[in-house]
Each structure stands twice: as structure tokens, then as C-alpha cells.
N, C-alpha and C. Protein backbone atom coordinates (compact mmCIF):
# COMPACT_ATOMS: atom_id res chain seq x y z
N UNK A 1 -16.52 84.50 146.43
CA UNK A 1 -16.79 83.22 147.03
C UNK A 1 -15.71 82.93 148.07
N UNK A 2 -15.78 81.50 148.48
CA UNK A 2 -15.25 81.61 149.70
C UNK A 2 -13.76 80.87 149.55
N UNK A 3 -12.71 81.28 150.08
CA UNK A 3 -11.14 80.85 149.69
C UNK A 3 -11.08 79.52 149.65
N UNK A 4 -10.23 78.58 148.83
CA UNK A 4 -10.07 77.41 149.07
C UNK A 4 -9.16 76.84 149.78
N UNK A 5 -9.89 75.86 150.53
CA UNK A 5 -9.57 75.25 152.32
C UNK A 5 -8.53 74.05 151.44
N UNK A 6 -7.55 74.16 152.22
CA UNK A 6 -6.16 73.35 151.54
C UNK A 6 -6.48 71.74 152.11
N UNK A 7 -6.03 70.74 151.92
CA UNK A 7 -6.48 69.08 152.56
C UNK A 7 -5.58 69.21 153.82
N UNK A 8 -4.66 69.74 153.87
CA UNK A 8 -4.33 69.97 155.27
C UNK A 8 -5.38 70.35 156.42
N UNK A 9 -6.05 71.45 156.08
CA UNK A 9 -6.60 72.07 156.46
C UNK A 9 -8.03 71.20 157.04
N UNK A 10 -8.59 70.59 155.63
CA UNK A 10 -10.11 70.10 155.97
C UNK A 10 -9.60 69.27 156.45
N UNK A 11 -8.66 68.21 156.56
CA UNK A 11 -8.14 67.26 157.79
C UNK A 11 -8.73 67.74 159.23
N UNK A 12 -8.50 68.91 159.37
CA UNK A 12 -8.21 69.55 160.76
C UNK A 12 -9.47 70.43 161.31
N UNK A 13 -10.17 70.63 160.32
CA UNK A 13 -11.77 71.44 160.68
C UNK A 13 -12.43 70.64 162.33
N UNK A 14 -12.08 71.96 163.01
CA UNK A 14 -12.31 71.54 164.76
C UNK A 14 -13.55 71.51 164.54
N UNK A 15 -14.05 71.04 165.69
CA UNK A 15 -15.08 70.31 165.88
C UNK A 15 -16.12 71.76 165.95
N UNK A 16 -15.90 72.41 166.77
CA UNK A 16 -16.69 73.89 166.64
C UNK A 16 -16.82 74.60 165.34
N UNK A 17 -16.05 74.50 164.66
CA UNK A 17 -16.53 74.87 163.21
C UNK A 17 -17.16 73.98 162.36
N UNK A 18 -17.36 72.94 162.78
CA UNK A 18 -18.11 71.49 161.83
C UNK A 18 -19.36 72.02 162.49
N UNK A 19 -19.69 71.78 163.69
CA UNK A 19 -20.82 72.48 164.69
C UNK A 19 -21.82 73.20 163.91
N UNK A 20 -20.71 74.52 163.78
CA UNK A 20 -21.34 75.86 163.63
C UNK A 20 -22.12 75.37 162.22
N UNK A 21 -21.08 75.55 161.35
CA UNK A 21 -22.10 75.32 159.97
C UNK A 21 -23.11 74.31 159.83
N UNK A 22 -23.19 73.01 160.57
CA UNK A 22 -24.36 72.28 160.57
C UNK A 22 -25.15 72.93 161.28
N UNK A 23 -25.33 73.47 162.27
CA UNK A 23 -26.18 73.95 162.78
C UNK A 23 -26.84 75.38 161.98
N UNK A 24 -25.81 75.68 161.14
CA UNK A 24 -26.32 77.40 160.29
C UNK A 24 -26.92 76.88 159.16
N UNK A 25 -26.87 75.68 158.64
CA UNK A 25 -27.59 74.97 157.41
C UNK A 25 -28.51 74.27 157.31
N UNK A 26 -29.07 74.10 156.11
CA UNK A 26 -30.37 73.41 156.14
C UNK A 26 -30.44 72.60 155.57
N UNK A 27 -29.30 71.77 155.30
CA UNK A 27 -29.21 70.77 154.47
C UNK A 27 -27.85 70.16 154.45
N UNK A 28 -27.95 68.97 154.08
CA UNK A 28 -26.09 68.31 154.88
C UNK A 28 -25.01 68.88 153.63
N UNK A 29 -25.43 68.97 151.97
CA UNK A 29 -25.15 69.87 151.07
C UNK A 29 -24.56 71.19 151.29
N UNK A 30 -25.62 72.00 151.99
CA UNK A 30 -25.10 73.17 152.40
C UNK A 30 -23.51 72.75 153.83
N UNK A 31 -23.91 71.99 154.34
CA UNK A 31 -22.55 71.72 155.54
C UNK A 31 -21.74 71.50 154.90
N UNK A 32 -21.15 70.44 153.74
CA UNK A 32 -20.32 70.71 153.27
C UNK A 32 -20.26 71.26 152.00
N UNK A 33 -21.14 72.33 151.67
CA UNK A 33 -20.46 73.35 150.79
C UNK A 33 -19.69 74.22 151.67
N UNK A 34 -20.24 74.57 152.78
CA UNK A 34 -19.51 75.39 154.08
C UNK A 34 -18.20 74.98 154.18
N UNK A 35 -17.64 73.95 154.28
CA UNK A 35 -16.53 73.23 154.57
C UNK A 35 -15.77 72.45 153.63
N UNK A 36 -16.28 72.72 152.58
CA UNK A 36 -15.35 72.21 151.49
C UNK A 36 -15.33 70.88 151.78
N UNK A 37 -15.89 69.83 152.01
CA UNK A 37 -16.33 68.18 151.98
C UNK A 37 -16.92 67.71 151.22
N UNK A 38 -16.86 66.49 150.76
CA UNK A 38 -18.36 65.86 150.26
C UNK A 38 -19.42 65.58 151.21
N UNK A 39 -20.00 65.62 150.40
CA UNK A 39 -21.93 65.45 151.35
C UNK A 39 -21.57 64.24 152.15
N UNK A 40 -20.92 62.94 152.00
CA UNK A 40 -20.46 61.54 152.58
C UNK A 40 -19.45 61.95 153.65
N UNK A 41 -19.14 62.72 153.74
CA UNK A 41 -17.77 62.83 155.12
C UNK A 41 -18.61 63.62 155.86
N UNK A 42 -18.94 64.78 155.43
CA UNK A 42 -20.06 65.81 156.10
C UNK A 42 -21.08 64.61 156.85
N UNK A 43 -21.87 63.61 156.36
CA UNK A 43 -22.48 62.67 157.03
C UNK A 43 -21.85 61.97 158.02
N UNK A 44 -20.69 61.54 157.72
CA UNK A 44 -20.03 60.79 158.20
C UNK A 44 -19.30 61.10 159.51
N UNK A 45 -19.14 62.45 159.25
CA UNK A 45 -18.45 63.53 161.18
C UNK A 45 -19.77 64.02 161.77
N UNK A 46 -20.66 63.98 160.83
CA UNK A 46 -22.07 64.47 161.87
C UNK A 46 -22.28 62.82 162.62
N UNK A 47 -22.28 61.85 161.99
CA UNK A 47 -22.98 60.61 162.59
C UNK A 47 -21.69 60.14 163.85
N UNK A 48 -20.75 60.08 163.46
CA UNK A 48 -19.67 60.11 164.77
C UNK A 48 -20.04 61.23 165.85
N UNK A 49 -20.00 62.42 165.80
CA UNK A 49 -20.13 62.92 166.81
C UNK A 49 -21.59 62.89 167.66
N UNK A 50 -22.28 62.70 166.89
CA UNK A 50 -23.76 62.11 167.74
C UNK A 50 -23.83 60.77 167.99
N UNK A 51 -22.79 59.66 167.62
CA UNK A 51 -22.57 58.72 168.35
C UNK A 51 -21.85 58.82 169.72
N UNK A 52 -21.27 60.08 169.92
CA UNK A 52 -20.20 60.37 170.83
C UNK A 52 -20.83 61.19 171.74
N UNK A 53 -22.23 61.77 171.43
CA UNK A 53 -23.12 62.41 172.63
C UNK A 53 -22.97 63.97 172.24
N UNK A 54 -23.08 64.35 170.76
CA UNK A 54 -23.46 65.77 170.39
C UNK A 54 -24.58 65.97 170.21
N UNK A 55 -25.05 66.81 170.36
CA UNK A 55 -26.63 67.10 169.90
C UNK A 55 -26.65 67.45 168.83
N UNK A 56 -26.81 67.64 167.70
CA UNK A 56 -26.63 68.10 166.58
C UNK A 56 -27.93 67.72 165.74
N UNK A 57 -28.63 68.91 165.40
CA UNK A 57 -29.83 69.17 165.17
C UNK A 57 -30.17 68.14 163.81
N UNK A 58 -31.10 67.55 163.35
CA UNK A 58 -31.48 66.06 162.38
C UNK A 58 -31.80 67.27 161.58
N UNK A 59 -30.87 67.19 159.84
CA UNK A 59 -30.79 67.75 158.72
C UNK A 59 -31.58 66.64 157.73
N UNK A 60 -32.08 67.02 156.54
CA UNK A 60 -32.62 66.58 155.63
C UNK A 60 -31.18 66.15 154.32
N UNK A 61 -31.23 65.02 153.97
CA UNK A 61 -30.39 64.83 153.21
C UNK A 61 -30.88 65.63 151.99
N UNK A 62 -31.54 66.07 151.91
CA UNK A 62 -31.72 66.99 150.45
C UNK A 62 -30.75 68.10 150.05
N UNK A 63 -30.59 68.01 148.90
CA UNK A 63 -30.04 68.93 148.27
C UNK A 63 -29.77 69.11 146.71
N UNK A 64 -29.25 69.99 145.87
CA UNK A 64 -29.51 70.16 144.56
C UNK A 64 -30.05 68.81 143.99
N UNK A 65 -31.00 68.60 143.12
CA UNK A 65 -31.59 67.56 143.14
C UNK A 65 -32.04 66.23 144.10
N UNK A 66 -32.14 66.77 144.83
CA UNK A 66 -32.18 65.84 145.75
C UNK A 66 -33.91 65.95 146.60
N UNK A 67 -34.80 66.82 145.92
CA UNK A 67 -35.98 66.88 146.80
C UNK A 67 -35.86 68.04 147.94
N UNK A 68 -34.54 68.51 148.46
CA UNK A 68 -35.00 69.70 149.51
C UNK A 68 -35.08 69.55 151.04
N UNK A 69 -35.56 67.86 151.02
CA UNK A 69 -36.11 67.27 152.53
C UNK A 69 -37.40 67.67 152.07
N UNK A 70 -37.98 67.49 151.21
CA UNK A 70 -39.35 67.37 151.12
C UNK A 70 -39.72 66.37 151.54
N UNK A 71 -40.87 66.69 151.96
CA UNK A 71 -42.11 65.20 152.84
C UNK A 71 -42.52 64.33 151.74
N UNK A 72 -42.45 63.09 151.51
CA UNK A 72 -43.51 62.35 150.46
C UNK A 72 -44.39 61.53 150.43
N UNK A 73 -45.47 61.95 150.42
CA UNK A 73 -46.88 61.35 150.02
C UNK A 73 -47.07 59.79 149.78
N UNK A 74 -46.42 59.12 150.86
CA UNK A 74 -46.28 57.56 149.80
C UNK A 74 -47.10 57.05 149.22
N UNK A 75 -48.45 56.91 150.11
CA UNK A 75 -49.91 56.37 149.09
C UNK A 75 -49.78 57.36 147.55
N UNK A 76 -49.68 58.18 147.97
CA UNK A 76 -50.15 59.26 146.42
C UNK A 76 -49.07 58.26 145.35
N UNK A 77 -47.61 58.60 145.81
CA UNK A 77 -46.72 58.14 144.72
C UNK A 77 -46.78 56.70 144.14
N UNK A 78 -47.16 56.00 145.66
CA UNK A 78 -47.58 54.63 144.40
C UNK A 78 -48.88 54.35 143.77
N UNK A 79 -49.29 54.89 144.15
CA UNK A 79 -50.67 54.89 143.53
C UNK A 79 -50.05 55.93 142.06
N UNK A 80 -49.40 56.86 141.94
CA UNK A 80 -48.89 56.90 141.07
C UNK A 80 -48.23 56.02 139.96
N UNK A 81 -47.20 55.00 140.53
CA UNK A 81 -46.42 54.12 140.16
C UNK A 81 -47.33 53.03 139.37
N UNK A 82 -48.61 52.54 140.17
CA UNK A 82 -49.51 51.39 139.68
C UNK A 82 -49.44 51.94 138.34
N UNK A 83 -49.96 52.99 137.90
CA UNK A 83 -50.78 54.02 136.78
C UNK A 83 -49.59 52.89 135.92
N UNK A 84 -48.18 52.79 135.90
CA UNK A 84 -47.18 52.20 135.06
C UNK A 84 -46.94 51.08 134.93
N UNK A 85 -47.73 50.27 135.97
CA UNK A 85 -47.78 48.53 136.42
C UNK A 85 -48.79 47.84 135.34
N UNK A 86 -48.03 47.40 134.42
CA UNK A 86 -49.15 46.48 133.56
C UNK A 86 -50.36 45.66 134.24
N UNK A 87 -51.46 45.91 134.19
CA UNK A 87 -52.46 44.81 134.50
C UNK A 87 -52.83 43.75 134.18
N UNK A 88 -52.40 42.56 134.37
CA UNK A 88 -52.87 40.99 134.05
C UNK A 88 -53.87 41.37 133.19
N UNK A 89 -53.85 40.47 131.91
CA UNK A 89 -55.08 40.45 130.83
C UNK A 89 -56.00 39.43 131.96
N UNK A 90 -56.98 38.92 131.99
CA UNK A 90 -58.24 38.37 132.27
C UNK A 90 -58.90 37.87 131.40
């Protein structure tokens, strides 16, 4: 596996290596498993630098439990949900 990045260090992760791995991943999870971050800072240097005029390709917040970036069906799921909604007696 991959060596562990000292807090010195992830302080200092240049901007071209934040880049690279968001752009090599498919998920903001995977960016900072790449970089030794939490998923919240990993969000947090992607949303600054596309406030700042990066292009940086729109990732799916999914990850280990998290759905994947799967698409969801909203009619289906609540129409699911009703199935659990008590119905007024009459």
C-alpha cells in the first residue's frame, strides 16, 4: 500500500497533485484515499479551486456506503416510502 503522507506534508499537496488524483478518480473517496484526506477537505480544495476558475471534472459524492453516485428513481422511492406512511382510518 501506499507510504504514509506525514501532516507536514498533506499541508503542502500542490495543486497538480490534488488535480491529478481528482481527475484519475471516480469518486471524491477515492481523491482522498489518494491523498491521505478526509472526504470533507478533499471537498473542500476541490470547491475552492473551482471557485478560483479550475475546471475540475463534477465527481459523485459516493463512496463505501454511500450509493456509488448512483442515479435515484425519486417517484419509485417514495412511492416506496408511502408503502410505510400510515393511512388515515375513514
Amino acid at each position: 500500500m501506499s507510504k504514509k503522507i506525514s501532516k507536514k506534508y498533506k499541508d503542502r499537496i500542490v495543486a497538480e497533485h490534488f488535480v491529478k488524483a481528482w481527475m484519475e478518480s471516480s469518486n471524491i473517496y477515492e481523491v482522498a484515499e489518494k491523498l491521505e484526506l478526509q472526504p470533507q477537505s478533499a471537498f473542500q480544495r476541490a470547491k475552492k479551486y473551482i471557485e478560483r476558475g479550475i475546471c475540475l471534472k463534477q465527481l459523485p459524492l459516493g463512496g463505501p456506503g454511500k450509493g456509488h453516485g448512483e442515479r435515484i428513481n425519486i417517484k419509485a422511492i417514495n412511492e416506496y416510502i408511502n408503502k410505510f406512511i400510515e393511512k388515515p382510518a375513514v
